[in-house]
N, C-alpha and C. Protein backbone atom coordinates (compact mmCIF):
# COMPACT_ATOMS: atom_id res chain seq x y z
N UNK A 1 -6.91 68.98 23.75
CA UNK A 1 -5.65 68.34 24.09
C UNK A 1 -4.52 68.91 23.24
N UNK A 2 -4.63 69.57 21.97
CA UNK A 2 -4.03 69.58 21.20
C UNK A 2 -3.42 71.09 21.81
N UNK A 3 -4.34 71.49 21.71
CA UNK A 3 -4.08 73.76 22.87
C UNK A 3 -2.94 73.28 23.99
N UNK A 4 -3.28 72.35 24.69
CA UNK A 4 -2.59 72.04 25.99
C UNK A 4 -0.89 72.05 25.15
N UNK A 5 -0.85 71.19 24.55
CA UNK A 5 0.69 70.42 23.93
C UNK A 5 0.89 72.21 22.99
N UNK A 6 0.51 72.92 22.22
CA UNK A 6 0.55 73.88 21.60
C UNK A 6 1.32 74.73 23.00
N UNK A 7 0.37 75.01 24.06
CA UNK A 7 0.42 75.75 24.96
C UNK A 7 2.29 75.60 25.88
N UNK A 8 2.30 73.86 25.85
CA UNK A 8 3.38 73.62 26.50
C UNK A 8 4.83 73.75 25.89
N UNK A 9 4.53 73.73 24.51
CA UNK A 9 5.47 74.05 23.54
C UNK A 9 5.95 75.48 23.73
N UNK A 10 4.82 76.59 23.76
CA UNK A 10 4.95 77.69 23.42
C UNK A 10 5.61 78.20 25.02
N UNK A 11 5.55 77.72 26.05
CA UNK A 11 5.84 77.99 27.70
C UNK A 11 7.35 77.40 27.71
N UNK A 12 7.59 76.33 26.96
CA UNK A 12 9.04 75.94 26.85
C UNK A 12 10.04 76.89 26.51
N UNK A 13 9.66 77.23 24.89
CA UNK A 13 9.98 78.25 24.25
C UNK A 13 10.70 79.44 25.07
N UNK A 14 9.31 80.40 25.65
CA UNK A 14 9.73 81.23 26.66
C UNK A 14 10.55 81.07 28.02
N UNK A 15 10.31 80.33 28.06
CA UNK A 15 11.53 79.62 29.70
C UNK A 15 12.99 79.82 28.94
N UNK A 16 13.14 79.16 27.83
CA UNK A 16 14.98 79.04 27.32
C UNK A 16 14.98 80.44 26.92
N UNK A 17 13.67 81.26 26.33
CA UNK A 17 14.36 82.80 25.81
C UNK A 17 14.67 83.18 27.23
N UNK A 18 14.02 83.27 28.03
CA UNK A 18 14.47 83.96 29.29
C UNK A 18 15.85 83.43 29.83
N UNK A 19 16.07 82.03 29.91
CA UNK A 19 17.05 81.59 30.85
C UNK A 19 18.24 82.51 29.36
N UNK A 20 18.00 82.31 28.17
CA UNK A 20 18.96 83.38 27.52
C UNK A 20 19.52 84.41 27.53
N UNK A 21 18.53 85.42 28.25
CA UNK A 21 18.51 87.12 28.57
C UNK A 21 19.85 87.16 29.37
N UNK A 22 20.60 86.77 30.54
CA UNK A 22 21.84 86.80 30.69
C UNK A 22 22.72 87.28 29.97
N UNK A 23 22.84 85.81 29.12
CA UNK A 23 24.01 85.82 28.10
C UNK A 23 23.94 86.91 27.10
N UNK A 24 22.60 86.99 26.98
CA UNK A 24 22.13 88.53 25.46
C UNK A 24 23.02 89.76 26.18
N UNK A 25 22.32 89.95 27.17
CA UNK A 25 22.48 91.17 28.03
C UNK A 25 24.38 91.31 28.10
N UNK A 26 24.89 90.21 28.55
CA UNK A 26 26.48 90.16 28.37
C UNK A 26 26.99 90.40 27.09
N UNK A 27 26.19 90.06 26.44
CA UNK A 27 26.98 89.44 24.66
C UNK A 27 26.80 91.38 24.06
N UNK A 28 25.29 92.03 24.57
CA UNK A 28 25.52 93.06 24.08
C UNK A 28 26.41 94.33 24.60
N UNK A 29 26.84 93.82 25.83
CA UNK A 29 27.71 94.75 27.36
C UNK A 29 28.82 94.66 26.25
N UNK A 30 29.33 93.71 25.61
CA UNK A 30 30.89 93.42 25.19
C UNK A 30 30.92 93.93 23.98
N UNK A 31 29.84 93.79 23.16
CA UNK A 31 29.58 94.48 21.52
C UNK A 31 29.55 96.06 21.85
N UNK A 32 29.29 96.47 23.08
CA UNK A 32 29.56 98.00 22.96
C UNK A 32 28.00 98.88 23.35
N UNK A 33 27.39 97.53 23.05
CA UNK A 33 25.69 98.68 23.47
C UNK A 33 25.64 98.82 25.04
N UNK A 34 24.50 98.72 25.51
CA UNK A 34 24.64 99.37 27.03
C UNK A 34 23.56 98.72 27.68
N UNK A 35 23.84 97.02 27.13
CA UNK A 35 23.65 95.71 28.39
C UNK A 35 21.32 96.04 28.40
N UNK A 36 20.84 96.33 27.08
CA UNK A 36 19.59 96.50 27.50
C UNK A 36 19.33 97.23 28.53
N UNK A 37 20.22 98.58 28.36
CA UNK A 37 19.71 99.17 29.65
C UNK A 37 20.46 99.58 31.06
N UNK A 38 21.38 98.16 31.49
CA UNK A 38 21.92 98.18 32.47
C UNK A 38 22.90 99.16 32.56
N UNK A 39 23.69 99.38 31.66
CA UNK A 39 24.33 100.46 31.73
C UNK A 39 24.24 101.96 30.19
N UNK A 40 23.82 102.48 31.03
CA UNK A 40 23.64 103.64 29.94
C UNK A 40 24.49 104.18 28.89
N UNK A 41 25.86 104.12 29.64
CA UNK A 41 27.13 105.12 28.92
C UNK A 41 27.70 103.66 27.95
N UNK A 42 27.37 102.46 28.35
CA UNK A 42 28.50 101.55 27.74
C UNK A 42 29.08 100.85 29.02
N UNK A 43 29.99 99.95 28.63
CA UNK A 43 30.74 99.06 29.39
C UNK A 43 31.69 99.98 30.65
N UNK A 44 32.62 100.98 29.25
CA UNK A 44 33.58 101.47 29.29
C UNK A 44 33.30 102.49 31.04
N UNK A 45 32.47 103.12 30.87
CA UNK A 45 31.70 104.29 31.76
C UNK A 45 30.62 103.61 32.57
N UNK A 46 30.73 102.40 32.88
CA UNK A 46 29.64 102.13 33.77
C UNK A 46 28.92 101.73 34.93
N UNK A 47 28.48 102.83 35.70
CA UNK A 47 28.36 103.20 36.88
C UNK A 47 27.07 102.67 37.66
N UNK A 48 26.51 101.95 37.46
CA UNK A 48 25.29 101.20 37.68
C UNK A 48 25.40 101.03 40.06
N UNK A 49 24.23 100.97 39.87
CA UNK A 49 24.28 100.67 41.35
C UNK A 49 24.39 98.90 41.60
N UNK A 50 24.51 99.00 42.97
CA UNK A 50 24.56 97.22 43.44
C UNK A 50 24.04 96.72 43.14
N UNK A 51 22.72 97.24 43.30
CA UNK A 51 21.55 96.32 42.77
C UNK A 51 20.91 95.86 41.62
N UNK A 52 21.13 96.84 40.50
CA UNK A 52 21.03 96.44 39.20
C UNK A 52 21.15 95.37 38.91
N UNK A 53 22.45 94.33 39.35
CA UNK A 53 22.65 92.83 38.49
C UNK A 53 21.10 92.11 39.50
N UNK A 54 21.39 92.26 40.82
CA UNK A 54 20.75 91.21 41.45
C UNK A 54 19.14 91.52 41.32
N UNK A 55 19.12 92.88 40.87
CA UNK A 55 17.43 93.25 40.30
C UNK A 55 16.94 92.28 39.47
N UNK A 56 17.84 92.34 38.28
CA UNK A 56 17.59 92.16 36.93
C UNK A 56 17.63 90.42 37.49
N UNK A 57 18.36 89.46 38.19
CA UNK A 57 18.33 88.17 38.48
C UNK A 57 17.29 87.83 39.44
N UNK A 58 16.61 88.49 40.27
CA UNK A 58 15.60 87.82 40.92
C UNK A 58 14.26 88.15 39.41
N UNK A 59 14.07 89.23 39.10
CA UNK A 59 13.01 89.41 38.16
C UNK A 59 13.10 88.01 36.90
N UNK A 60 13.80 87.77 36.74
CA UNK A 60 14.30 86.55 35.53
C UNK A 60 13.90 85.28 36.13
N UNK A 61 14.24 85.45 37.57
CA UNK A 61 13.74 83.90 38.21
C UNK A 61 12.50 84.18 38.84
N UNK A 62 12.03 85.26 39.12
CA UNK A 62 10.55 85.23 39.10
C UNK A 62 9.66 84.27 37.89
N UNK A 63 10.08 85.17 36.96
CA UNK A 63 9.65 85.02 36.02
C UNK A 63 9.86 83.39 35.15
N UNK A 64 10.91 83.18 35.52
CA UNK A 64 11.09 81.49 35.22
C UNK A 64 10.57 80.46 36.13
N UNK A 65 10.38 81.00 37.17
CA UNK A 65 9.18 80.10 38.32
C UNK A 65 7.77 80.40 37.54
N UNK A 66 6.94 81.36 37.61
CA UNK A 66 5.64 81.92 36.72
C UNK A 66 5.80 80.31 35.33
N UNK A 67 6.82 80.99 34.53
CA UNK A 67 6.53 80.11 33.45
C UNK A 67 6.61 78.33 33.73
N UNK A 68 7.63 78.06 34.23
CA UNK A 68 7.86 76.71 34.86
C UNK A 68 6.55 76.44 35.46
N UNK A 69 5.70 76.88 36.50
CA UNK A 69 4.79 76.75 37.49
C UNK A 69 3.00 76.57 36.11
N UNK A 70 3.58 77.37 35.39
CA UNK A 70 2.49 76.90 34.15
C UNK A 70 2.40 75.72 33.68
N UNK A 71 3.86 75.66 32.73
CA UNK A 71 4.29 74.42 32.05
C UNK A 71 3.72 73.22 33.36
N UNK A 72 4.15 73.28 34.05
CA UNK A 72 4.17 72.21 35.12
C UNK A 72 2.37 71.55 34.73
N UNK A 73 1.78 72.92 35.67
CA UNK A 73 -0.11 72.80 35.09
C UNK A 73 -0.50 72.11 33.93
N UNK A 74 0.23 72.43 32.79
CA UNK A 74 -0.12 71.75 31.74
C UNK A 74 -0.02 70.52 31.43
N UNK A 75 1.41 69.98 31.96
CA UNK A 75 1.41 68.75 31.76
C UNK A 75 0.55 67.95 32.93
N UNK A 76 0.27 68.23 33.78
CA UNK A 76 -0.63 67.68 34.99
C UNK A 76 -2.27 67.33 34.32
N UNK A 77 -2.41 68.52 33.29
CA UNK A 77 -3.99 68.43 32.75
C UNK A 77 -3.87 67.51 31.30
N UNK A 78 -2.39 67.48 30.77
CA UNK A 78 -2.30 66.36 29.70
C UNK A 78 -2.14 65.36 30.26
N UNK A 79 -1.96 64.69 31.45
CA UNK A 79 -1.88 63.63 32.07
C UNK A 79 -3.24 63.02 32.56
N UNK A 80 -3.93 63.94 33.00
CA UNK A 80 -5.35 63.85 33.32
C UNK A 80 -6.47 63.36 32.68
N UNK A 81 -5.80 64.32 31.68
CA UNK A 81 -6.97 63.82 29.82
C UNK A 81 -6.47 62.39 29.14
N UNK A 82 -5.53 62.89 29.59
CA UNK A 82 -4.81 61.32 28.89
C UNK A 82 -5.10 60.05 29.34
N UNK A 83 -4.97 59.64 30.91
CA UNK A 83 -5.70 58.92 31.92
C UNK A 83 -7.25 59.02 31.41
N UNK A 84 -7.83 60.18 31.27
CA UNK A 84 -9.17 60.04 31.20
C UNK A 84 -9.63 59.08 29.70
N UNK A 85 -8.74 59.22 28.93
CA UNK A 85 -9.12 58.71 26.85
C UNK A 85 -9.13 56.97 27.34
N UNK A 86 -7.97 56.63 27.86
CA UNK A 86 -7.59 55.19 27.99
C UNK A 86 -8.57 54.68 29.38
């Protein structure tokens, strides 16, 4: 029971770093680096295709469904065990 709550902690965790990656990715576009990637040259020079933003936003909400769709599991099996003690 204790792995489960460890587990759900640690799935939380990763959900807010991700829902973060946005703002990182902006915060470093404006400091001058080159957005993790998205743009190579910098802000200033940057020529990126259409799809780049909306790439990078379905992969993030993939990926925040995946983690959400865990978390979810977990608390379903701490509910279970829990029902099961009492």
């Amino acid at each position: 029971m204790t792995a489960l709550r460890i587990t759900l902690g640690v799935l939380l965790v990763i959900a807010a770093a991700v829902a973060a990656v946005p703002a990182l990715v902006l915060f470093d576009l404006v400091s001058g680096g080159t957005g993790w990637g998205l743009c190579e040259t910098g802000l200033s020079s940057c020529s990126t295709g259409y799809f780049a933003g909306p790439e990078l936003f379905a992969l993030l909400t993939v990926v925040m469904f995946v983690i959400l769709a865990l978390a979810a599991m977990c608390l379903r099996a701490l509910r279970h065990l829990g029902s099961r003690r009492s």
